[in-house]
Structures are given as structure tokens and as C-alpha cells.
N, C-alpha and C. Protein backbone atom coordinates (compact mmCIF):
# COMPACT_ATOMS: atom_id res chain seq x y z
N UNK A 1 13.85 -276.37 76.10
CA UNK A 1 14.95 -277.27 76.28
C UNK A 1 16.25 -276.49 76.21
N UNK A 2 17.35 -276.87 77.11
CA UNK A 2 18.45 -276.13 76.28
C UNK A 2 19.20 -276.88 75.79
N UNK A 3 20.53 -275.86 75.06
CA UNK A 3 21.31 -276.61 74.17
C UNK A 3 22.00 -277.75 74.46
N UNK A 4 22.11 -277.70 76.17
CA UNK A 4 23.09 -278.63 76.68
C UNK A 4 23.02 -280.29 76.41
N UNK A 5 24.17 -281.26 75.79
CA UNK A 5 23.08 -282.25 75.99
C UNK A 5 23.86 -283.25 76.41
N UNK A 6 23.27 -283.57 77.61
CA UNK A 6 23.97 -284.43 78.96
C UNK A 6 23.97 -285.32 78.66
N UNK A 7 23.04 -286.25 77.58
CA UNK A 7 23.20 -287.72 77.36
C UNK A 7 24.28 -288.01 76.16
N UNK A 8 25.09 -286.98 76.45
CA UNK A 8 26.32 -287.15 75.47
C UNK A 8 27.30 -286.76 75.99
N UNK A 9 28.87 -288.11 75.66
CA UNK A 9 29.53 -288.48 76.48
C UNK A 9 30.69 -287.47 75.81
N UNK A 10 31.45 -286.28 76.32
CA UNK A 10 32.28 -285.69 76.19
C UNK A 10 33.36 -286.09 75.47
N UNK A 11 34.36 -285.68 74.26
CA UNK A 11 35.79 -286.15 73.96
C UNK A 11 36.74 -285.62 74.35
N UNK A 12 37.80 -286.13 74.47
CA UNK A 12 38.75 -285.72 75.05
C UNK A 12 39.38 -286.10 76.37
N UNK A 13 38.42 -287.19 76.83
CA UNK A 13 38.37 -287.99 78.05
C UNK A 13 39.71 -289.42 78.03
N UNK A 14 40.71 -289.32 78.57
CA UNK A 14 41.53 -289.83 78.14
C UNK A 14 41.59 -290.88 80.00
N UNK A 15 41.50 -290.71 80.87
CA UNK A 15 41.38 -291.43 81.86
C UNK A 15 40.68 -292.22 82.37
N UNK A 16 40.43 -293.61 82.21
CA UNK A 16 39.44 -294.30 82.48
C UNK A 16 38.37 -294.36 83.25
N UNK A 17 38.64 -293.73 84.45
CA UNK A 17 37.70 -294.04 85.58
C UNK A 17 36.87 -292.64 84.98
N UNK A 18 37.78 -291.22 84.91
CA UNK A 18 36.59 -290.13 84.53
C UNK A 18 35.77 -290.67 83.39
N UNK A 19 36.27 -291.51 81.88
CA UNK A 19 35.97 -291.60 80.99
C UNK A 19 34.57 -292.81 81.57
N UNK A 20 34.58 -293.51 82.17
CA UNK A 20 33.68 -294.19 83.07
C UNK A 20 32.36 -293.39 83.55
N UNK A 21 32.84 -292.45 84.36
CA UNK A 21 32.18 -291.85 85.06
C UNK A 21 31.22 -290.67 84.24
N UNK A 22 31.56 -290.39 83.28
CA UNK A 22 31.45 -289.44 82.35
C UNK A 22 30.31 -290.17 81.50
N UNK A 23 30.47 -291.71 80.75
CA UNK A 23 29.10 -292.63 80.70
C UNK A 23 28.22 -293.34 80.97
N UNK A 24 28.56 -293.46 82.50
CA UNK A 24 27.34 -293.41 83.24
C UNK A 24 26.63 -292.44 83.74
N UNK A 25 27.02 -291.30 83.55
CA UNK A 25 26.43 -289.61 84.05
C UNK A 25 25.42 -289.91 82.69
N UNK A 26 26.22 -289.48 81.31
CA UNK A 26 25.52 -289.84 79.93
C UNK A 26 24.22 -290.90 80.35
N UNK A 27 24.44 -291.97 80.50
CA UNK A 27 23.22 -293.26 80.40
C UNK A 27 22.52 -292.93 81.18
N UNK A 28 22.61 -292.17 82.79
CA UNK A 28 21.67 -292.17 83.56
C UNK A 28 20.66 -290.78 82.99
N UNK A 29 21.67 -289.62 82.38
CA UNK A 29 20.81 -288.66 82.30
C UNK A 29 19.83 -289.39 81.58
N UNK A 30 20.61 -290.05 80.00
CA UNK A 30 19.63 -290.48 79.28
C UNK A 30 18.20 -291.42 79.59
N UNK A 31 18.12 -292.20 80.50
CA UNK A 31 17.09 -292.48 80.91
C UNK A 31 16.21 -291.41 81.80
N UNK A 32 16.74 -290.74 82.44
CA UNK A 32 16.17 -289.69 82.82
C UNK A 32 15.10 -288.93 81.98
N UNK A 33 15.63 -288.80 80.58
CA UNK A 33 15.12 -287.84 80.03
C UNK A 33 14.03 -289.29 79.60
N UNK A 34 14.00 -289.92 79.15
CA UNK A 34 13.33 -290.68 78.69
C UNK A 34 12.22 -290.96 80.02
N UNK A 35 12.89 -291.67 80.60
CA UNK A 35 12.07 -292.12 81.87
C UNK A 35 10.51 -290.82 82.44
N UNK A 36 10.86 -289.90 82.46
CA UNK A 36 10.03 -288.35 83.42
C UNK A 36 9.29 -288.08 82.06
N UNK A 37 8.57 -289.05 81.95
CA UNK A 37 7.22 -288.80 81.76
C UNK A 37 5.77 -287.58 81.60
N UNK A 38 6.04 -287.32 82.76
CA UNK A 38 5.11 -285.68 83.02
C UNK A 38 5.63 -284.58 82.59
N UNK A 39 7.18 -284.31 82.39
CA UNK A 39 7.87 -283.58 81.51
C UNK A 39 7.50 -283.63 80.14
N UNK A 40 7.51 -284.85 79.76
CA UNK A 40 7.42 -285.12 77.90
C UNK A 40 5.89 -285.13 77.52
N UNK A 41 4.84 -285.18 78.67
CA UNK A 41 3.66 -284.54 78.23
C UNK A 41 3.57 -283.05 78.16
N UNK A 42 3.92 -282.44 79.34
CA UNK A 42 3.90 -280.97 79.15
C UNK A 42 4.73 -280.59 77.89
N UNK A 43 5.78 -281.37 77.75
CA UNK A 43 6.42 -280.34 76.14
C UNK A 43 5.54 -281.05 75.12
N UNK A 44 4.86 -281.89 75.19
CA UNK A 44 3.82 -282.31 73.81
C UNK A 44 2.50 -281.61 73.88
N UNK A 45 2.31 -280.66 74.92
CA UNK A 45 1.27 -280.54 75.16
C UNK A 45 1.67 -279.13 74.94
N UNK A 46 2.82 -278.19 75.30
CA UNK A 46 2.84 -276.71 74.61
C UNK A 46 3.18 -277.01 73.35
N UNK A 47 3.48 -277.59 72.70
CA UNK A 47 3.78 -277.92 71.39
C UNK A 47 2.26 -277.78 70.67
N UNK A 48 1.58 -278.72 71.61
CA UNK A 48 0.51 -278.62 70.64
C UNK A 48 -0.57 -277.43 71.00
N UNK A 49 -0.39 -276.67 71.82
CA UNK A 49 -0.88 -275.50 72.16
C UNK A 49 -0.55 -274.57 71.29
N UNK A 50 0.67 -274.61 70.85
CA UNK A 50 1.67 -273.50 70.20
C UNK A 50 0.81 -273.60 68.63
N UNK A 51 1.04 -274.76 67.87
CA UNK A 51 0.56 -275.52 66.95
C UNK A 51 -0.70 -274.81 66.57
N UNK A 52 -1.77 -275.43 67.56
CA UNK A 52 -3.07 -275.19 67.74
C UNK A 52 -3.39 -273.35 67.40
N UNK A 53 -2.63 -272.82 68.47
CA UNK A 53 -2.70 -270.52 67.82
C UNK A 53 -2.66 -270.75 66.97
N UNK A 54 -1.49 -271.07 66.31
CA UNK A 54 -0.56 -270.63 65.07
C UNK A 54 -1.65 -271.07 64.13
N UNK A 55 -2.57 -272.56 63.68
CA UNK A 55 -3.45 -272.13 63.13
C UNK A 55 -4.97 -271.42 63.30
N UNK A 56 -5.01 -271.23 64.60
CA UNK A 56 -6.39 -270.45 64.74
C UNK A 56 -6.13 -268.97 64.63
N UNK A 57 -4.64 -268.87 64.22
CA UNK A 57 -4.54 -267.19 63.53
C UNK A 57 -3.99 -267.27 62.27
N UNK A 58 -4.21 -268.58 61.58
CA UNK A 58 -4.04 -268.52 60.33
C UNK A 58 -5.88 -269.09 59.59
N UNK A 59 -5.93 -269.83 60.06
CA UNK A 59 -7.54 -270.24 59.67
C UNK A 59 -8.22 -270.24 60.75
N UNK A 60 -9.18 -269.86 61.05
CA UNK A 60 -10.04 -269.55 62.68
C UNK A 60 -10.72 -270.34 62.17
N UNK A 61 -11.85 -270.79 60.83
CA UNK A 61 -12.86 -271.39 60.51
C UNK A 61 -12.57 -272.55 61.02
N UNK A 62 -11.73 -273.28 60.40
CA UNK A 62 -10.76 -274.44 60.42
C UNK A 62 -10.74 -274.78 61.97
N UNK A 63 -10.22 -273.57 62.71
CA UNK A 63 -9.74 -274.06 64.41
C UNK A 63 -11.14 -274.17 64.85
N UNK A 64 -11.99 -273.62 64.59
CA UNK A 64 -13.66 -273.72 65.28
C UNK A 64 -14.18 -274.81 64.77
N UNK A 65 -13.73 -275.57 63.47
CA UNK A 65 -14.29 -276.54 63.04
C UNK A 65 -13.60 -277.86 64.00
N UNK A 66 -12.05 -277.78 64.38
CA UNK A 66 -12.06 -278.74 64.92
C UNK A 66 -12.25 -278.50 66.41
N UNK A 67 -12.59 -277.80 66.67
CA UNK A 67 -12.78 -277.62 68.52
C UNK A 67 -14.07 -277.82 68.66
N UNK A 68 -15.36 -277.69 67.70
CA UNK A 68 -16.49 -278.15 67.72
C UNK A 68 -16.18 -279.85 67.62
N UNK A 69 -15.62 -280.34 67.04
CA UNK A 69 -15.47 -281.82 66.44
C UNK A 69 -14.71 -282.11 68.22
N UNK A 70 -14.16 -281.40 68.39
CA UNK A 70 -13.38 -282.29 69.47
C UNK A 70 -14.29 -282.16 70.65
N UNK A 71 -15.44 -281.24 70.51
CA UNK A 71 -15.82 -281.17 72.17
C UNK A 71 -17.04 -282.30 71.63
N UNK A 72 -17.68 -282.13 70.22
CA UNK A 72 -18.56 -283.44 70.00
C UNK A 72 -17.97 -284.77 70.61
N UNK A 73 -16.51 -285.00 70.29
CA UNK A 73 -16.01 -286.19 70.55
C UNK A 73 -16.15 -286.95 71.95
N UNK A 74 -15.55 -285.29 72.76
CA UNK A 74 -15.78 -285.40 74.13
C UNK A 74 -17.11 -285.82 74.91
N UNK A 75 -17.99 -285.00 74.43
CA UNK A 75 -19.48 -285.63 74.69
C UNK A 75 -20.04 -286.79 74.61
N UNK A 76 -19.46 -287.14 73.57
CA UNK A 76 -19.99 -288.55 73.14
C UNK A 76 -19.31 -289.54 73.51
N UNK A 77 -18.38 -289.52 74.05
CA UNK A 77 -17.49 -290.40 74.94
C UNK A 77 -17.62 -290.76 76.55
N UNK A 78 -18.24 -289.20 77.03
CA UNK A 78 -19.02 -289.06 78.21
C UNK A 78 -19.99 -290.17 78.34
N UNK A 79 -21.11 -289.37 77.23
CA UNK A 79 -22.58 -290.21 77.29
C UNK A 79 -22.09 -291.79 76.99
N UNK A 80 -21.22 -292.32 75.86
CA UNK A 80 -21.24 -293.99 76.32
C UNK A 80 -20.41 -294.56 77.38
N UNK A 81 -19.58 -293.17 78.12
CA UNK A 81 -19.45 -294.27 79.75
C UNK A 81 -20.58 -294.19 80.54
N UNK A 82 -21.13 -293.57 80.26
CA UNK A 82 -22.33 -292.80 81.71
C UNK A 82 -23.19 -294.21 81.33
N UNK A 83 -24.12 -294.33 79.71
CA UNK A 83 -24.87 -295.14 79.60
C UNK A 83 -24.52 -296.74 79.96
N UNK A 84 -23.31 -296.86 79.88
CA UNK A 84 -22.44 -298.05 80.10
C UNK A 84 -22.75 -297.99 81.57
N UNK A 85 -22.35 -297.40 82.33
CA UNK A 85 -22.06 -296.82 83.97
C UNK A 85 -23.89 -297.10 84.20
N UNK A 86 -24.60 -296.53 83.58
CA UNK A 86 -26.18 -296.63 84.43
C UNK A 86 -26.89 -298.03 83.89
N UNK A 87 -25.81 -299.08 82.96
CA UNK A 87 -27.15 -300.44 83.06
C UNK A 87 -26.54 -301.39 83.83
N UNK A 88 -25.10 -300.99 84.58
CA UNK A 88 -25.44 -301.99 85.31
C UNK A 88 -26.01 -301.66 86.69
């Protein structure tokens, strides 16, 4: 991210129409940032990548314990759509 932050409305704005123009730039970025979606997964998703090293080079046991647990999870989530999926 950088420091810049567009959904914030500048001081020093003393002319109406710029001072206008200046918070609706603000409101639109701000939905922007909110709105883009596929952005705010990818930064939750290096976040949790980042997260995830940082302890599998502090406890590896720990990171193998939950990556076993999570691919169990995965499996087993498979097999009750599939079994779901083959009675009807």
C-alpha cells in the first residue's frame, strides 16, 4: 500500500467548488478502495502467506500440523460434495 491516502480530503482548501471537488475525489476513491474486492483478497491473502512463513520458520511442527489439518479439511469437504453429487 502506499502512504498516500486519497480518501482524505486535503486542508487548506478554502474555495468551494475545489473544496467540492476535492470530496468527491475523497468519497469516490473511498468506495473504490472498499468496493475492488479482488484487491482486498490478494492483500489478505499475502498477509496470510507472509503470516503462514513467519511461523513455519518459527515452529515447522506446528505449520505441518496445520497444513495436514487443512488438506484433511479439504478432503473431506470434497468427499461430502461428491457423495452428495452421486445420490442423486
Amino acid at each position: 500500500m502506499s502512504s498516500e491516502q486519497p480518501t482524505v480530503v486535503p486542508s487548506g482548501i478554502t474555495d468551494p467548488v475545489e473544496l467540492a471537488r476535492a470530496e468527491l475525489k475523497a468519497a469516490l476513491a473511498a468506495i473504490e478502495v472498499k468496493a475492488n474486492v479482488p484487491k482486498r483478497v490478494a492483500g489478505a491473502t499475502e498477509r496470510a502467506v507472509r503470516n503462514g512463513r513467519r511461523i513455519a520458520e518459527k515452529r515447522p511442527v506446528l505449520a505441518l500440523g496445520a497444513l495436514i489439518a487443512g488438506a484433511a479439511a479439504v478432503g473431506t469437504a470434497i468427499w461430502g460434495i461428491a457423495s452428495v453429487i452421486a445420490r442423486d
